[in-house]
Protein backbone atom coordinates (compact mmCIF):
# COMPACT_ATOMS: atom_id res chain seq x y z
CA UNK A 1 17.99 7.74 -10.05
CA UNK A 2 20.65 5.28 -11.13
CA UNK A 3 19.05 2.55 -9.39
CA UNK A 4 16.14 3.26 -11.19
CA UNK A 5 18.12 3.13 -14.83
CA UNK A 6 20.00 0.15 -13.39
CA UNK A 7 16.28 -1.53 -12.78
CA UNK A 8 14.45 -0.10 -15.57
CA UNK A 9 12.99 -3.61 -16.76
CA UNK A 10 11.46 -3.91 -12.91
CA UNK A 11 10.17 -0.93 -13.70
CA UNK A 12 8.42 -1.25 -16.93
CA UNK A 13 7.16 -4.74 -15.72
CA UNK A 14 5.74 -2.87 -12.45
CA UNK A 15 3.79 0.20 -15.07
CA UNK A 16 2.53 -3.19 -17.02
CA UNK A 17 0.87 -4.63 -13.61
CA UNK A 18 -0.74 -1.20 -12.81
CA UNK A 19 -1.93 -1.07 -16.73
CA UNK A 20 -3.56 -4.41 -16.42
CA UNK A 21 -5.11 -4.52 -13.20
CA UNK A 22 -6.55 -1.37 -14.61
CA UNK A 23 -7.70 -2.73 -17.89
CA UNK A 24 -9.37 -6.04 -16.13
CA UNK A 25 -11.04 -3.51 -14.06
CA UNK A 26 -15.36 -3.42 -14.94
CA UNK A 27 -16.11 0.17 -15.55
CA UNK A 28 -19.46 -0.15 -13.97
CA UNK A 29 -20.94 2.22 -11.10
CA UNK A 30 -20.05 0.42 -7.93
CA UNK A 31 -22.52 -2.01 -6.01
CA UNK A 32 -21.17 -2.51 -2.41
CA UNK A 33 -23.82 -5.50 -1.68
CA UNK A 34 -21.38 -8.36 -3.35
CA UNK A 35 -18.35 -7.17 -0.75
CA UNK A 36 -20.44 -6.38 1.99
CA UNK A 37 -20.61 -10.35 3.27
CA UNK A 38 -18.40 -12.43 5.91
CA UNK A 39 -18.80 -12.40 9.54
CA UNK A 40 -15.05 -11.08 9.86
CA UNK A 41 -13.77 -7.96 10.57
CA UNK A 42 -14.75 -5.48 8.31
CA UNK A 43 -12.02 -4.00 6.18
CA UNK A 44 -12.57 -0.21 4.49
CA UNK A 45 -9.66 -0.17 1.51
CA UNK A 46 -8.36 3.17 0.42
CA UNK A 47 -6.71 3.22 -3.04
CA UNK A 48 -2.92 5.54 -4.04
CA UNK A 49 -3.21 8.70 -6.23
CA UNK A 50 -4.39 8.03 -9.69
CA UNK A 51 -6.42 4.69 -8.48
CA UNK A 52 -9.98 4.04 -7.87
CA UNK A 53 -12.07 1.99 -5.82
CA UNK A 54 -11.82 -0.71 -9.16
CA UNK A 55 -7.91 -0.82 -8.45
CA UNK A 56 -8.59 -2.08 -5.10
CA UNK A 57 -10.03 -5.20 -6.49
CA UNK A 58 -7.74 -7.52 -6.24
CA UNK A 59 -7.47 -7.03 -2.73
CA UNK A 60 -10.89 -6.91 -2.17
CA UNK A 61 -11.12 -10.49 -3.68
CA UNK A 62 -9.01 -12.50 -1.51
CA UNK A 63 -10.07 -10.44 1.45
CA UNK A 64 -13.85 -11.43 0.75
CA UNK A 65 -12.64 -14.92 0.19
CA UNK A 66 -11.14 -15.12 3.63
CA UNK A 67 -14.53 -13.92 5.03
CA UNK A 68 -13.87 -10.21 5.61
CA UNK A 69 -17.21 -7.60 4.36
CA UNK A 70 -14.95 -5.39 2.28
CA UNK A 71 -15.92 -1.25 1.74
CA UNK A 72 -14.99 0.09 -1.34
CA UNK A 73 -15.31 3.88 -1.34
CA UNK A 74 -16.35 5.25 -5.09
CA UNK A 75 -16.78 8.26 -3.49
CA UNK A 76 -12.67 9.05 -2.99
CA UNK A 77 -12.71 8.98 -7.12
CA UNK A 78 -9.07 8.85 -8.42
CA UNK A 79 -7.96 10.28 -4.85
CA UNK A 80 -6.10 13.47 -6.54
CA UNK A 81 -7.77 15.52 -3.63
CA UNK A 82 -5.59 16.05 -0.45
CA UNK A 83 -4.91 13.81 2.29
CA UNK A 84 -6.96 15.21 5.24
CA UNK A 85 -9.67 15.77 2.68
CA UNK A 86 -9.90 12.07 1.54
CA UNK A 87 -9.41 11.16 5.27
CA UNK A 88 -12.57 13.03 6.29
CA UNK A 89 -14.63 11.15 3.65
CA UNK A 90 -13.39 7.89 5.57
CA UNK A 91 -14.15 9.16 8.68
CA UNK A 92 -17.79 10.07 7.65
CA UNK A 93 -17.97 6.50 5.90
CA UNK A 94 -16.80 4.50 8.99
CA UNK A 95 -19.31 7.17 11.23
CA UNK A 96 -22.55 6.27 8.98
CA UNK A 97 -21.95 2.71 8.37
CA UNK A 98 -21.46 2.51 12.13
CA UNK A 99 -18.78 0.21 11.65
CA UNK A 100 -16.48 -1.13 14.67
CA UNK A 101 -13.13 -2.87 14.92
CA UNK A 102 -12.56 -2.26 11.06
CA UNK A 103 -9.40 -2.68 9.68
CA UNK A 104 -7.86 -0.07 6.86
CA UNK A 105 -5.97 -1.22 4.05
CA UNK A 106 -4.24 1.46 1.92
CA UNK A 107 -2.46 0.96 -0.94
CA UNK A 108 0.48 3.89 -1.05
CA UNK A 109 -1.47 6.99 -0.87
CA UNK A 110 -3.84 5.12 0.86
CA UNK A 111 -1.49 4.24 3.83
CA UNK A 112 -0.57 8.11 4.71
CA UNK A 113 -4.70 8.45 4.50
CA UNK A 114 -5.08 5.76 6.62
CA UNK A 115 -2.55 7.21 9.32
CA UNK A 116 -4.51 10.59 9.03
CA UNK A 117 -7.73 8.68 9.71
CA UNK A 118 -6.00 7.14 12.86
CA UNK A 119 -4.93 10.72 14.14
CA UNK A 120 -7.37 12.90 13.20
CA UNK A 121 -10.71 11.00 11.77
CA UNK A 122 -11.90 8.41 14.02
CA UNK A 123 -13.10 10.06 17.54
CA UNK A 124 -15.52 7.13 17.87
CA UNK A 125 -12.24 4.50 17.46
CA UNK A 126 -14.07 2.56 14.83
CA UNK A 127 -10.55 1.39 13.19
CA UNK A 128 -8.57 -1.23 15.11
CA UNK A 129 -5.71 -1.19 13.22
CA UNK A 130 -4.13 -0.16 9.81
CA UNK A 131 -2.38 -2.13 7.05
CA UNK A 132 -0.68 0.29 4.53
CA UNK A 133 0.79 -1.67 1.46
CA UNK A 134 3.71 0.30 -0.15
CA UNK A 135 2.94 3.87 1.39
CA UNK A 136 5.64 7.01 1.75
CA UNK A 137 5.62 7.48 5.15
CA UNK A 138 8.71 9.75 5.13
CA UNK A 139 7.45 11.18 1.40
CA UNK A 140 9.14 10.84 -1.51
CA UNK A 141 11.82 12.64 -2.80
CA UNK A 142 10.88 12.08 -6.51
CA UNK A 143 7.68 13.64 -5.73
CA UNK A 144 9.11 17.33 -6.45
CA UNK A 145 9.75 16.92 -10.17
CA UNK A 146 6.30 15.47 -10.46
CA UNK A 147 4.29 17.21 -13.15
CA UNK A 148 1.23 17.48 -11.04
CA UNK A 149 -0.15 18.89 -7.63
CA UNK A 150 -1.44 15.85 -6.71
CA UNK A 151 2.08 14.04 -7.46
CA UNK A 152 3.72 16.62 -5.52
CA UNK A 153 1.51 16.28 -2.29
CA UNK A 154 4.28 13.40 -1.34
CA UNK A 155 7.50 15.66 -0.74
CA UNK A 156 9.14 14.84 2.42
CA UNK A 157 8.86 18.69 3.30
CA UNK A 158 5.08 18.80 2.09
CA UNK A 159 2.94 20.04 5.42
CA UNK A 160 0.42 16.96 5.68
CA UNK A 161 3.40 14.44 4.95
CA UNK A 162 5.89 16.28 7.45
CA UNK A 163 3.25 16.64 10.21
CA UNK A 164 1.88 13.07 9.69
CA UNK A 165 5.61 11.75 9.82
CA UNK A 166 6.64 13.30 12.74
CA UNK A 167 3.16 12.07 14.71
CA UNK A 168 3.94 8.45 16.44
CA UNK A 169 0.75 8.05 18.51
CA UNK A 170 -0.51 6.03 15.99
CA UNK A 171 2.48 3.98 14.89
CA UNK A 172 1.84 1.16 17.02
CA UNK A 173 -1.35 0.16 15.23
CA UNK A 174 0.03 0.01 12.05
CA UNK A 175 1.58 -2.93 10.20
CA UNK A 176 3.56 -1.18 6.98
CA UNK A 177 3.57 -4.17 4.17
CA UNK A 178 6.13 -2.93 1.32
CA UNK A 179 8.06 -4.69 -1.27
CA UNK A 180 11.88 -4.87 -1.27
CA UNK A 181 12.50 -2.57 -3.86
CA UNK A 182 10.25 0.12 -4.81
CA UNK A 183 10.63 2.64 -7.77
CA UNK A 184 8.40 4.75 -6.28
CA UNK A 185 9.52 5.74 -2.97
CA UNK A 186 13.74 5.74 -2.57
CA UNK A 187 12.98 6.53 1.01
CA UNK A 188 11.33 3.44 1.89
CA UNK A 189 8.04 2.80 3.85
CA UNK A 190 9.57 1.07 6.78
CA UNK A 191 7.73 3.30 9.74
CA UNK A 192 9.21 3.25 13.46
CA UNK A 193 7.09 2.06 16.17
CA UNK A 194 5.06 -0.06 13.43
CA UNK A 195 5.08 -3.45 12.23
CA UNK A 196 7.56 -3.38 9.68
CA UNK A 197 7.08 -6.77 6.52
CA UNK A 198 9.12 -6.62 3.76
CA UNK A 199 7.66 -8.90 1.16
CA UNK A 200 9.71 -10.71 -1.62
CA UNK A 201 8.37 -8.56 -4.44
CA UNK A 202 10.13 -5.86 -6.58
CA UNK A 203 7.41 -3.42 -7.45
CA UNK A 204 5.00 -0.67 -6.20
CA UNK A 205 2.59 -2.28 -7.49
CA UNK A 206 3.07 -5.50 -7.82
CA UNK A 207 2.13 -5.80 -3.99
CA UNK A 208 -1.49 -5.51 -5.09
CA UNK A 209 -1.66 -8.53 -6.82
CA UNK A 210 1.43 -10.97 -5.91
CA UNK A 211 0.10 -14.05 -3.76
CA UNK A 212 3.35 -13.69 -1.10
CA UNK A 213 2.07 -10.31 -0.62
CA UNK A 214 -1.27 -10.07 -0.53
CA UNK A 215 -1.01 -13.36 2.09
CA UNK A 216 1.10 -10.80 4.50
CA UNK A 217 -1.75 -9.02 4.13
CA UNK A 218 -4.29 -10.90 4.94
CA UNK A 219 -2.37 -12.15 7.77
CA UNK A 220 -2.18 -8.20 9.02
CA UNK A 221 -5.81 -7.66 8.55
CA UNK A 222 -6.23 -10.55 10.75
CA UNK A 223 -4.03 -9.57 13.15
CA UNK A 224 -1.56 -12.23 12.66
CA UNK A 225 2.03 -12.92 11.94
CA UNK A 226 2.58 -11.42 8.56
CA UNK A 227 5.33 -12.09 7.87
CA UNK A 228 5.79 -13.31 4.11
CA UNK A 229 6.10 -17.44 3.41
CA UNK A 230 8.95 -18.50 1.43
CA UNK A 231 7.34 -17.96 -1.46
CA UNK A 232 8.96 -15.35 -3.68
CA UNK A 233 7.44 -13.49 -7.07
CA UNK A 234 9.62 -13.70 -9.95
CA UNK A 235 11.67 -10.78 -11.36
């Protein structure tokens, strides 16, 4: 807690990127045609609690830029539901589109979804591999003295979180992309067995839309060294 008083202007700067990336969002019904082109691998991004498929968009940008058919699911709405629940709606989506050697992208939540979808969701190994961006592996000890259920879901002692943390079957295809400080999640989301890139960026959100990080990205999807450039965002 004192780190986060001692870093409270990274912190209000990090709740202004989240507030704009919603407000430049188009509040239109989703039409998947524009993001379904490239002749890449085909990535399926899963947003964190409290985001929609609109929050994924600047992701989905330089992913479609690079050639990748992008899938953004409307369907997971603000993902407030539980984790094995907006896993199974991935699963169905990766099942029906009959998609193979897709890549997942998840952005916080949307990591530890991503890891249940490895364990759990995918009998028909559809996903090659996993990027999570900023996600609480080992939960979040701020998540107790969250206001709401869906906040809460993150505690390090929560069942899905626990059980999904102590599973390393998976690990191996997962490259964890996080920034080097993150308000968010004191515990880190450096995951054992995984590819482990720290990016030069001081936010939990911030990794959705600074260039250094969404490069490591990119560079993950493709299976590629991610490690971040010397490029570094600015405080």
């Amino acid at each position: 807690m004192n780190r986060l008083l001692a870093n409270w202007r990274v912190v209000v700067r990090d709740v202004a990127v989240a507030a704009g990336i919603r407000a430049r969002s188009p509040w239109r019904r989703l039409d998947p045609r524009p993001w379904l082109v490239g002749e890449r691998e085909p990535v399926v991004l899963i947003p964190g609690v409290y985001e929609n498929w609109q929050f994924m968009l600047p992701l989905a940008r330089r992913l479609t830029d690079a050639g990748h058919p992008v899938h953004l699911l409307a369907e997971l709405r603000w993902n407030t539901r539980p984790i094995p629940e907006q896993a199974a709606i991935v699963g169905r989506h990766l099942a029906s589109r009959e998609l193979r050697d897709a890549v997942l992208v998840g952005h916080s939540k949307g990591g530890l979804i991503g890891k249940h979808v490895l364990l759990h969701d995918d009998p028909g190994r559809r996903v090659a591999r996993l990027v999570a961006v900023a996600s609480p592996f080992a939960g979040s000890s701020y998540s107790r003295w969250m206001p709401s259920r869906a906040l809460r879901e993150f505690q390090p002692t929560a069942p899905t979180v626990a059980a999904l943390a102590a599973e390393a079957r998976a690990n191996a295809r997962i490259t964890s992309v996080y920034p080097e400080w993150d308000a968010h999640i004191p515990e880190g989301s450096r995951l054992d067995g995984a590819t482990n890139v720290e990016v030069p960026v001081r936010g939990h959100f911030r990794v959705l839309v600074e260039p250094v990080a969404l490069d490591a990205v990119l560079a993950a999807v493709d299976g590629a060294d991610p490690a971040a450039g010397p490029a570094r965002a600015a405080d």
